[in-house]
C-alpha atoms as a PDB file:
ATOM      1  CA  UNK A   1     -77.814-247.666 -79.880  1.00  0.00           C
ATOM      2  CA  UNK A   2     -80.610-246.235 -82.566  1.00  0.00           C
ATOM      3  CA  UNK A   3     -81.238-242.572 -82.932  1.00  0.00           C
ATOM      4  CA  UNK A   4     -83.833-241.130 -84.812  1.00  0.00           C
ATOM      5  CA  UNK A   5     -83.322-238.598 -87.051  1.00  0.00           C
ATOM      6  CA  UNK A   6     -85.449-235.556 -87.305  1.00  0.00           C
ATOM      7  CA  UNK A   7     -86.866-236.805 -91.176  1.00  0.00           C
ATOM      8  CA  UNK A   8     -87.511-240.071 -90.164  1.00  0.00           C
ATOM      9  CA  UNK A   9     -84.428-241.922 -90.602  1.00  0.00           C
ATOM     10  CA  UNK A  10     -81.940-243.416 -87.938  1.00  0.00           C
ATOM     11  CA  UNK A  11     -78.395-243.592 -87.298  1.00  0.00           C
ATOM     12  CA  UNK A  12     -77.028-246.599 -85.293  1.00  0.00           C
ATOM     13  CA  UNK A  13     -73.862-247.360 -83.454  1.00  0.00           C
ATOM     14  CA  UNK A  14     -72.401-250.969 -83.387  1.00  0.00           C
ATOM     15  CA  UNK A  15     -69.517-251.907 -81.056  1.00  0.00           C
ATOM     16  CA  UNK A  16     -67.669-254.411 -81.708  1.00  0.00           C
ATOM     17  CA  UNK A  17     -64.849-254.754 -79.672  1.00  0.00           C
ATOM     18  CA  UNK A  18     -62.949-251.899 -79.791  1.00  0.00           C
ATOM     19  CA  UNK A  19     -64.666-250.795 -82.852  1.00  0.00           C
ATOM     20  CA  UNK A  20     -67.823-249.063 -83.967  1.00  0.00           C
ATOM     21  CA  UNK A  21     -70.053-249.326 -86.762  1.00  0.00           C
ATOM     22  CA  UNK A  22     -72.446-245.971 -87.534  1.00  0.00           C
ATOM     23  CA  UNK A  23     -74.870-246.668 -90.237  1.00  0.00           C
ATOM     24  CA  UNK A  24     -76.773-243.811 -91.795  1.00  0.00           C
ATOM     25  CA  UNK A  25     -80.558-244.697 -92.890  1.00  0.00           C
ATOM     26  CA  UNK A  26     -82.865-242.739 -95.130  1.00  0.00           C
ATOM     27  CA  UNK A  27     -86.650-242.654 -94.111  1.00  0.00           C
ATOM     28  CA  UNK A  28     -87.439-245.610 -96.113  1.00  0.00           C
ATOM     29  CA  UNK A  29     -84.788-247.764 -94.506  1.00  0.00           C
ATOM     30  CA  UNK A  30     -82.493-247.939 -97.007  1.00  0.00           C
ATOM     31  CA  UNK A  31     -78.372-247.632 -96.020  1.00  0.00           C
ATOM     32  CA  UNK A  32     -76.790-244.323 -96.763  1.00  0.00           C
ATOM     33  CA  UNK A  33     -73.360-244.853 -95.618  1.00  0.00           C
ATOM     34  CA  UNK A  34     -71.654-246.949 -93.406  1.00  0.00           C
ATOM     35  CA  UNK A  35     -68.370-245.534 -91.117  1.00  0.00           C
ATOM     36  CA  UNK A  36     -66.597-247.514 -89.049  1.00  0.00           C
ATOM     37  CA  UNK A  37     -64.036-246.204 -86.615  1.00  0.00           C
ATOM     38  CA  UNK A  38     -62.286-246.754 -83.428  1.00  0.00           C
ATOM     39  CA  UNK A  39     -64.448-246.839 -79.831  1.00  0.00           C
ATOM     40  CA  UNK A  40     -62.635-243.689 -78.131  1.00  0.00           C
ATOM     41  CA  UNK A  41     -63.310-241.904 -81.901  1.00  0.00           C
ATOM     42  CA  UNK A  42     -67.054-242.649 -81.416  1.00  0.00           C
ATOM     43  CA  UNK A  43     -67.559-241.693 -77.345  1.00  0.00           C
ATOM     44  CA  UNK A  44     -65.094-238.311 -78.145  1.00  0.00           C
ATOM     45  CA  UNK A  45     -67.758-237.692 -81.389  1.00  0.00           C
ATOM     46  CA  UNK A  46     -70.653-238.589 -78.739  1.00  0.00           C
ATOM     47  CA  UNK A  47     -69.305-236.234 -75.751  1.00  0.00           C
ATOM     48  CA  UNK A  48     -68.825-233.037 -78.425  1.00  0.00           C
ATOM     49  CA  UNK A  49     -72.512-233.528 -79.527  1.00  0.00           C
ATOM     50  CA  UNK A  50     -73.515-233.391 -76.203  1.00  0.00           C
ATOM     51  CA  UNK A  51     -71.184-230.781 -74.529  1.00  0.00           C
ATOM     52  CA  UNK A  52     -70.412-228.483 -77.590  1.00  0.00           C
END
């Protein structure tokens, strides 16, 4: 999953397994930091964003 940021850059979430990569991307594509965490972490961070 890619989302776009609102200057141009992204953020995107990796699974793998029961684990999930977010990178953080400037505007010109290069990597501003990488977090990994569990898979409940990322859907409970997903779920506040969208129900605050």
């Amino acid at each position: 999953m890619t989302l776009r940021t609102p200057d141009g850059g992204t953020v995107e979430l990796i699974r793998y397994g029961r684990r999930v990569e977010m990178h953080l991307r400037a505007p010109d594509g290069r990597t501003v930091a990488t977090v990994g965490m569990r898979a409940e972490v990322a859907a409970d961070l997903i779920t506040k964003i969208h129900n605050p």
